[in-house]
Protein backbone atom coordinates (compact mmCIF):
# COMPACT_ATOMS: atom_id res chain seq x y z
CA UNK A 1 -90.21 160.30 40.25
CA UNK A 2 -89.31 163.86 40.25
CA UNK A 3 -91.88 166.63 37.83
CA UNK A 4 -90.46 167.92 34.97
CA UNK A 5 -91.41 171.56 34.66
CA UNK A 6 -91.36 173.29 31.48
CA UNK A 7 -93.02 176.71 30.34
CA UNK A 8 -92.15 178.22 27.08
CA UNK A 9 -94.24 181.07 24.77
CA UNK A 10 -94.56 179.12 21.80
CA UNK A 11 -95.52 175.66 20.99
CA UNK A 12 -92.84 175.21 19.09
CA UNK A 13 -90.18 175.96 22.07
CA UNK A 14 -92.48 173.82 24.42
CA UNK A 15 -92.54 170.67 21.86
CA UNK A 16 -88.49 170.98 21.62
CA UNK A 17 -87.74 170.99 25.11
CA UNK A 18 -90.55 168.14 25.71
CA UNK A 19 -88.67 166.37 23.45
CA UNK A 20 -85.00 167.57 24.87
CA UNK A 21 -85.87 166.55 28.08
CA UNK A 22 -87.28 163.23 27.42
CA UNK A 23 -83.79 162.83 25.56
CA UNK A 24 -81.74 164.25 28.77
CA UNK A 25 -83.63 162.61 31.51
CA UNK A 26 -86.02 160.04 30.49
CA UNK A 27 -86.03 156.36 31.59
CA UNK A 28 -86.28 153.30 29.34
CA UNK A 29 -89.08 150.94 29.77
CA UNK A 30 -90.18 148.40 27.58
CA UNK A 31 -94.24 148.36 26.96
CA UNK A 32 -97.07 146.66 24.96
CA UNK A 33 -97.55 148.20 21.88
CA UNK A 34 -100.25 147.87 18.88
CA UNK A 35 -102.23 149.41 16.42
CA UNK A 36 -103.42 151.67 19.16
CA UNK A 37 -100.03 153.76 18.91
CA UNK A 38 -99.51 153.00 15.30
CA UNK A 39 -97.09 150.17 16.10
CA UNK A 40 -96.79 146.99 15.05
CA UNK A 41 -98.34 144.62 18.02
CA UNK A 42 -95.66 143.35 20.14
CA UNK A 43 -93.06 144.77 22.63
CA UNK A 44 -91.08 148.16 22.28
CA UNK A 45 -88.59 150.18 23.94
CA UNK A 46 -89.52 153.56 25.04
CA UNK A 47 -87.76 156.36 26.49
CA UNK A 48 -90.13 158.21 29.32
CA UNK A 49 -90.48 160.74 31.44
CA UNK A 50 -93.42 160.67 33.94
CA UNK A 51 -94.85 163.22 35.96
CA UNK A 52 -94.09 166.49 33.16
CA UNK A 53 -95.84 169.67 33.33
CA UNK A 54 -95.83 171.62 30.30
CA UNK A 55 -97.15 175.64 30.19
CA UNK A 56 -97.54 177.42 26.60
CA UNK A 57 -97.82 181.23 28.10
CA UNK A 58 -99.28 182.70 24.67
CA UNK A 59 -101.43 180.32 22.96
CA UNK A 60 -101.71 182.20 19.79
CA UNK A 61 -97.71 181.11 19.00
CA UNK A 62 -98.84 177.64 17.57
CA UNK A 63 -98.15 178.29 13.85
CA UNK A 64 -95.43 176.00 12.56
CA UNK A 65 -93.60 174.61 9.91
CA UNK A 66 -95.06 171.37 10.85
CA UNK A 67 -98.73 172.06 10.45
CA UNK A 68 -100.17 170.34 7.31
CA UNK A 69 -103.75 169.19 6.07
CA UNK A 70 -103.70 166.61 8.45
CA UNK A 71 -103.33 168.21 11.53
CA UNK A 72 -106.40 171.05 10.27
CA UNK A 73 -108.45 168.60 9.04
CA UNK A 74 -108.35 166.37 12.49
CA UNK A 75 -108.65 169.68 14.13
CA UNK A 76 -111.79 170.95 11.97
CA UNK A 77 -113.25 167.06 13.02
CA UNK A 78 -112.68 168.11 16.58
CA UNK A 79 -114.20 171.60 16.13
CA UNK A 80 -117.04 170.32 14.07
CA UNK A 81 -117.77 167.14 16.55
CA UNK A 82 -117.81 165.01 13.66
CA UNK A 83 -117.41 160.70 13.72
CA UNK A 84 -115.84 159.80 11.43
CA UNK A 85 -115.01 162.90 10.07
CA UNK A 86 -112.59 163.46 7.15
CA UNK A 87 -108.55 162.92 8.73
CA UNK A 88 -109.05 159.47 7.12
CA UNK A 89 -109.19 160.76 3.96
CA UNK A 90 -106.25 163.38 4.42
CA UNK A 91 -103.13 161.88 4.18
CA UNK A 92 -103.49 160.14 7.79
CA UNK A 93 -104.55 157.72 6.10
CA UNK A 94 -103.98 155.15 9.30
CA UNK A 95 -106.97 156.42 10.63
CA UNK A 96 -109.07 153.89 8.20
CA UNK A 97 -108.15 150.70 10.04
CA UNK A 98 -109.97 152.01 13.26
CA UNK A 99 -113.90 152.29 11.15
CA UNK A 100 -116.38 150.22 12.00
CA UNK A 101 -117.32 148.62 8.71
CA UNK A 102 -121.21 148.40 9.95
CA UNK A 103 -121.46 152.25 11.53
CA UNK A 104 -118.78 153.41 8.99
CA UNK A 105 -117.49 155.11 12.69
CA UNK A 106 -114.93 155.31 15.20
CA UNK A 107 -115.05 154.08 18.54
CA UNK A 108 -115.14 157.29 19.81
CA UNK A 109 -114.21 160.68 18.81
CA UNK A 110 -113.23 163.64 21.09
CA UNK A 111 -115.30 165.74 18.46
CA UNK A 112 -118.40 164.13 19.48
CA UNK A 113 -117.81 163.52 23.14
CA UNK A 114 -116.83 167.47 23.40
CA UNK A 115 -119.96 168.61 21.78
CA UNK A 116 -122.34 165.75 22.43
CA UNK A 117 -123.17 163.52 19.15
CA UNK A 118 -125.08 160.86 18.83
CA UNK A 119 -126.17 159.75 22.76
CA UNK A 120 -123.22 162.26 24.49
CA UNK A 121 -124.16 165.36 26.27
CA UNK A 122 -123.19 168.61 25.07
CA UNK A 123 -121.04 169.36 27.59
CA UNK A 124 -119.08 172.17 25.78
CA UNK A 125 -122.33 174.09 25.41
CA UNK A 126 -122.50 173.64 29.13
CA UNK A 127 -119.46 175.10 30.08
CA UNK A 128 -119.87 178.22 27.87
CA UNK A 129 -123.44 178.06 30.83
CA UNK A 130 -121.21 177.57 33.62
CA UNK A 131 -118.35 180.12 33.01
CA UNK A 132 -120.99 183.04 31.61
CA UNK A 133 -122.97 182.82 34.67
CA UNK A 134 -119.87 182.66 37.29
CA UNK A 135 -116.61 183.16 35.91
CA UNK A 136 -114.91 182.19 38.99
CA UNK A 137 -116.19 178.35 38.99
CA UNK A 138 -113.94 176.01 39.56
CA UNK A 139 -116.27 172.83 38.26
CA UNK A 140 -115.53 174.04 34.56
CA UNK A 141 -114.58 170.74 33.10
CA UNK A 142 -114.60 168.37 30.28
CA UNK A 143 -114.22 164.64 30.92
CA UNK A 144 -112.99 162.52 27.34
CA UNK A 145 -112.14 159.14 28.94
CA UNK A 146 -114.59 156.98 29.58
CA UNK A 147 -114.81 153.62 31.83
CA UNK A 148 -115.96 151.81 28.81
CA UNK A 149 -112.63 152.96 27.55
CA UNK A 150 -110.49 150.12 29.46
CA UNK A 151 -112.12 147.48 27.86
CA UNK A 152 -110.78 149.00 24.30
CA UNK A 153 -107.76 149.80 22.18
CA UNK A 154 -108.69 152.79 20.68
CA UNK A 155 -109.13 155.45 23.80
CA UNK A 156 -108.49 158.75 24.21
CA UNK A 157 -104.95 159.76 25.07
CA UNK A 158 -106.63 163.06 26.73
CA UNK A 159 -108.81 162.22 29.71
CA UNK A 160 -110.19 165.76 30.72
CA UNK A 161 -110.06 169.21 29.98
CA UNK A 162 -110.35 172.12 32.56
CA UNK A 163 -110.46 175.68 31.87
CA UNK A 164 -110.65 178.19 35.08
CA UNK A 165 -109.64 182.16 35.78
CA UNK A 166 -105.82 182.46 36.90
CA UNK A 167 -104.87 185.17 39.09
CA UNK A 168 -104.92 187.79 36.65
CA UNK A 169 -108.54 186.96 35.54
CA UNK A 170 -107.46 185.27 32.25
CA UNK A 171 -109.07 182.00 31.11
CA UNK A 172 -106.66 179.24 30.98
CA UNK A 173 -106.71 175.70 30.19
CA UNK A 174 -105.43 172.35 31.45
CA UNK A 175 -104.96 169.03 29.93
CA UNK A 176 -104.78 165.96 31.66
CA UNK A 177 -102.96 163.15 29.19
CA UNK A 178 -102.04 159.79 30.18
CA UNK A 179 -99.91 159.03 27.35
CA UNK A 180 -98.20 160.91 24.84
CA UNK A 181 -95.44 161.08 22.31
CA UNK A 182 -93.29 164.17 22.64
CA UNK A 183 -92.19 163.47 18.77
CA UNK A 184 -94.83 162.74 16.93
CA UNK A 185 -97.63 164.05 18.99
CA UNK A 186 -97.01 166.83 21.81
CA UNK A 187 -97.03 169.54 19.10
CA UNK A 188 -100.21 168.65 17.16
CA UNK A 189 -101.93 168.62 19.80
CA UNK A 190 -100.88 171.76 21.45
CA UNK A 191 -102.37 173.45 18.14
CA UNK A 192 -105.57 172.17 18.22
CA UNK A 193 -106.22 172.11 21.89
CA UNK A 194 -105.17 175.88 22.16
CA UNK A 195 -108.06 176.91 19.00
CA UNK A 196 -110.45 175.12 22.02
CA UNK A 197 -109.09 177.51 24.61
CA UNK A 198 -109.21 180.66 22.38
CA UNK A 199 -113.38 179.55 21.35
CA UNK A 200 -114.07 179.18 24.93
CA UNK A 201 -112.87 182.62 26.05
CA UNK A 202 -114.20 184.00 22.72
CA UNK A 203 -117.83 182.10 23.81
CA UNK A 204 -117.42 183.69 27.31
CA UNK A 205 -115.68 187.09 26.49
CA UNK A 206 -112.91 186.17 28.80
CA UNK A 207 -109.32 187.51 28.36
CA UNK A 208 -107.29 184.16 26.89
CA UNK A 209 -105.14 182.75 29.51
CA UNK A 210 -102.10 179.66 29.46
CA UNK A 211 -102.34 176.34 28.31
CA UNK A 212 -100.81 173.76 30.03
CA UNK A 213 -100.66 170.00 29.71
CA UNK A 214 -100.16 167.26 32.65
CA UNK A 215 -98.25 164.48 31.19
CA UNK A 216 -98.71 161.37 32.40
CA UNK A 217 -96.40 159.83 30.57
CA UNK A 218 -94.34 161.23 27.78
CA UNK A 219 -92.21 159.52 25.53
CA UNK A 220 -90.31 158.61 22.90
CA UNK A 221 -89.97 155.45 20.91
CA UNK A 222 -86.31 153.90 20.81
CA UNK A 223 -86.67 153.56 17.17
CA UNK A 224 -87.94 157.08 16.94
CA UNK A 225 -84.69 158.57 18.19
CA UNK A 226 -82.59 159.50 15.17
CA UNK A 227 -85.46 162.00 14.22
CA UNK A 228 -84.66 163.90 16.98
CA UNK A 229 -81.92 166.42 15.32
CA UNK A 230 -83.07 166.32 12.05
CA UNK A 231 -86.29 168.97 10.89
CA UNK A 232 -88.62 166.46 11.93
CA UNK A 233 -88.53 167.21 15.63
CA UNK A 234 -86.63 171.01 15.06
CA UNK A 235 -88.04 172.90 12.29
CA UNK A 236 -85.23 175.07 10.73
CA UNK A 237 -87.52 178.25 10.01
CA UNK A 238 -90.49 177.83 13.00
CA UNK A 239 -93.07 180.22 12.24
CA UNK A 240 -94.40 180.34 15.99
CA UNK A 241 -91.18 181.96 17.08
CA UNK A 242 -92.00 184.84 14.87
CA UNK A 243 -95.00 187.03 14.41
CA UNK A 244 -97.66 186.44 17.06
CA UNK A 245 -101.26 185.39 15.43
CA UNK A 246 -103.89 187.77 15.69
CA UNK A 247 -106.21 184.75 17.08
CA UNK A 248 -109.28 183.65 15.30
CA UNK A 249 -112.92 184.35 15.30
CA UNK A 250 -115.63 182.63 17.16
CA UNK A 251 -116.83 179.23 15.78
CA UNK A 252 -120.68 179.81 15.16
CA UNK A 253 -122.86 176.89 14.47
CA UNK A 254 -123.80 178.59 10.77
CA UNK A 255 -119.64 178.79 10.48
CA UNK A 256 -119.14 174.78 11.39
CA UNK A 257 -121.97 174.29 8.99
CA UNK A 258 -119.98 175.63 6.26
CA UNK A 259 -116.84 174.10 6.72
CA UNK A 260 -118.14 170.79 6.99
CA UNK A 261 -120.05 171.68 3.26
CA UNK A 262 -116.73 172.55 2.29
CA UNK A 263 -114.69 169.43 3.88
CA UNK A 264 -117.35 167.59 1.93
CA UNK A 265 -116.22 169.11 -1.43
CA UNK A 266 -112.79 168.96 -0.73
CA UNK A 267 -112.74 165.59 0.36
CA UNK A 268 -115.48 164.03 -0.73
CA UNK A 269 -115.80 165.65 -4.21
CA UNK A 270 -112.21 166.24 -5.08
CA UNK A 271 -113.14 169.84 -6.02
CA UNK A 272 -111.92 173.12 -5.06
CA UNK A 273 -113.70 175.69 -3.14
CA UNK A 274 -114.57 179.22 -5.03
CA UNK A 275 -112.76 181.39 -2.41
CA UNK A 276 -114.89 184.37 -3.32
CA UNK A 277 -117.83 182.39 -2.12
CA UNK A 278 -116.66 181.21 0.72
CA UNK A 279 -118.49 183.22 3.67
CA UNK A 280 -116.30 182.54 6.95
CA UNK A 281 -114.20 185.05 8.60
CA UNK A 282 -110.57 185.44 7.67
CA UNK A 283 -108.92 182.98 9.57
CA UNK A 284 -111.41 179.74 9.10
CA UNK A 285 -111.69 181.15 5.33
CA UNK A 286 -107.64 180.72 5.07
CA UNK A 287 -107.97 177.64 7.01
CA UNK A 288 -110.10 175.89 4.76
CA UNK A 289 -108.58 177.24 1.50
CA UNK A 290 -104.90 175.85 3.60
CA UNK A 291 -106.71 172.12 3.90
CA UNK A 292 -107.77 172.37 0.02
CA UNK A 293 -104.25 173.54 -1.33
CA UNK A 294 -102.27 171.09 0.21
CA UNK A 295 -104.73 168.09 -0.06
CA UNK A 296 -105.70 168.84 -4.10
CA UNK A 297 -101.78 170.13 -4.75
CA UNK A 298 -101.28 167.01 -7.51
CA UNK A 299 -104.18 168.40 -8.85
CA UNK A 300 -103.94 171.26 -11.69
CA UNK A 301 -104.15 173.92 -9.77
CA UNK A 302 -102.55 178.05 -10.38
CA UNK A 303 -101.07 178.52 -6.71
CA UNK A 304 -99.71 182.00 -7.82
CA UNK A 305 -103.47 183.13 -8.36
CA UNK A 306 -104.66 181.32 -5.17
CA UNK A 307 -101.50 182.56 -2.74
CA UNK A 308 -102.22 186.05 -2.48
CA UNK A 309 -105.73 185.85 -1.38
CA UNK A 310 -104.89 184.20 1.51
CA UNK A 311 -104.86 187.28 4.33
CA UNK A 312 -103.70 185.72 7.54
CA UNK A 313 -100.36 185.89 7.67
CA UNK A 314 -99.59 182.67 9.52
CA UNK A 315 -101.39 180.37 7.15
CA UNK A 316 -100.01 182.51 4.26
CA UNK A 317 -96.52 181.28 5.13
CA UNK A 318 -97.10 177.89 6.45
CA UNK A 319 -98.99 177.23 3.15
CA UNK A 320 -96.40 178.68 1.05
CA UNK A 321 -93.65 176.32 2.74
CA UNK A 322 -95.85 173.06 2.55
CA UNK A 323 -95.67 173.81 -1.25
CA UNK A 324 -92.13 174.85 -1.16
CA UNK A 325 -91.34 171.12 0.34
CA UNK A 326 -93.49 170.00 -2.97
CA UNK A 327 -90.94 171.46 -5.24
CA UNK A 328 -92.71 174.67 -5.85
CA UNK A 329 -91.15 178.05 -5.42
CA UNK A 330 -92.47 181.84 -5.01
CA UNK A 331 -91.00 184.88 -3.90
């Protein structure tokens, strides 16, 4: 078993060669597979690489043409420490079959075992303690598995977190995964685990660092495989191999508020937000008015008002090409 090192500046480079690699040198094995993957139970072949190591060098190049109300809605339930939060209701719809019909929960979410719902500690407001008060700690970690877990179906594929200063005095973050797909699931994550990074050095006014990610396993599915040329796995016009993002704002407990009243109306209420009274900076603002576009876009709706007041340039063009894949067109 011989590491497969990769370091790239975008998440969109690092997600292709993931998924190049795994392609070039991977090994098939056959494994157990269920709901827990999205898979039909029963047997599957898999195409794996063990042992990767994969570096994003600026975090802020996560913007993509991949990035759709699904992915900032799970990310917002992350953010906001929310179970069950709303990705059920995007259009990951799959997500329903895991709520308790009791609790009307998940088994878990890394939302609440980040930021310490219902009986977890807070151990995100602990950290922000930790690395304030000695910036050079090397104890500055967040565990997400738990031995409970083993017992269950639905467990985290990210064990632990662990930010610490590199050599240069930048904050940087590690991810510890024991199982992921380099298709379907490498890239997602690396944009909503890098927003975590950037809100921890914003909540310790630390220069932002890598982000890297120690794969256990990562894989393919046999079956998966003729997606790998097509715009699926290589999007033809990648946005994160552009303009760099000017990175976000910090996450205050009056901003979460506020975007959980507005996942509410979106979601819940089927309405859409008045963007002149939404009160959140410019990125979360875009954000949200991003998740309400594309999830109320059958709806009757004048995109040509609602485009141009979207001021982060990122968003501005991811939106535009989620509704350019909907048959809608602007110049």
């Amino acid at each position: 078993m011989h590491p497969i090192i990769i370091q790239e500046e975008s998440v969109t480079k690092a997600a292709r060669k993931a998924i190049e690699s795994v392609c070039e040198c991977g090994s098939k094995v056959v494994r157990t597979v269920g709901d827990w993957c999205l898979r039909p139970q029963g047997r599957e072949t898999l195409h794996e690489l063990h042992a990767a190591v994969i570096t994003i060098t600026n975090p802020l190049k996560r913007w993509n043409t991949r990035v759709n109300a699904g992915m900032l809605t799970e990310t917002t339930d992350y953010l906001l420490g929310l179970n069950p939060g709303y990705t059920h209701m995007s259009s990951w719809r799959f997500y329903k079959r895991w709520i308790d019909k009791r609790s009307g929960r998940y088994p878990y979410t890394y939302g609440e075992r980040i930021f310490g719902a219902a009986s977890e500690r807070n151990q995100w407001k602990e950290l922000v303690k930790l690395l304030r008060s000695d910036p050079t700690t090397r104890h500055a970690h967040i565990t997400l598995f738990r031995p409970g877990d083993l017992r269950k179906d639905f467990v985290p594929c990210n064990v632990a977190w662990h930010f610490q200063l590199d050599a240069d005095g930048r904050l940087s973050m590690m991810t510890f995964c024991r199982s992921q797909d380099a298709l379907r699931g490498l890239f997602l994550d690396c944009f909503a685990y890098t927003h975590f990074l950037e809100q921890m050095a914003l909540a310790t006014d630390l220069p932002l660092g890598t982000y890297t990610v120690f794969e256990v396993n990562l894989h393919i599915y046999d079956r998966d495989l003729q997606k790998v040329e097509t715009d699926f796995a290589k999007p033809k016009d990648p946005y994160a191999d552009g303009i760099v993002s000017n990175g976000t704002s910090l996450l205050t407990d009056e901003y979460k508020e506020k975007m959980h009243e507005l996942l509410q109306q979106i979601y819940e209420q089927h309405s859409f937000p008045n963007i002149d009274n939404i009160v959140l900076p410019d990125y979360w603002r875009d954000w949200m008015i991003s998740i309400a576009v594309q999830t109320l876009m059958d709806t009757e709706l004048d995109f040509e008002c609602i485009l141009p007041l979207v001021r982060t340039e990122e968003i501005s063009w991811v939106l535009r090409k989620s509704l350019e894949k909907k048959g809608e067109r602007f110049l």
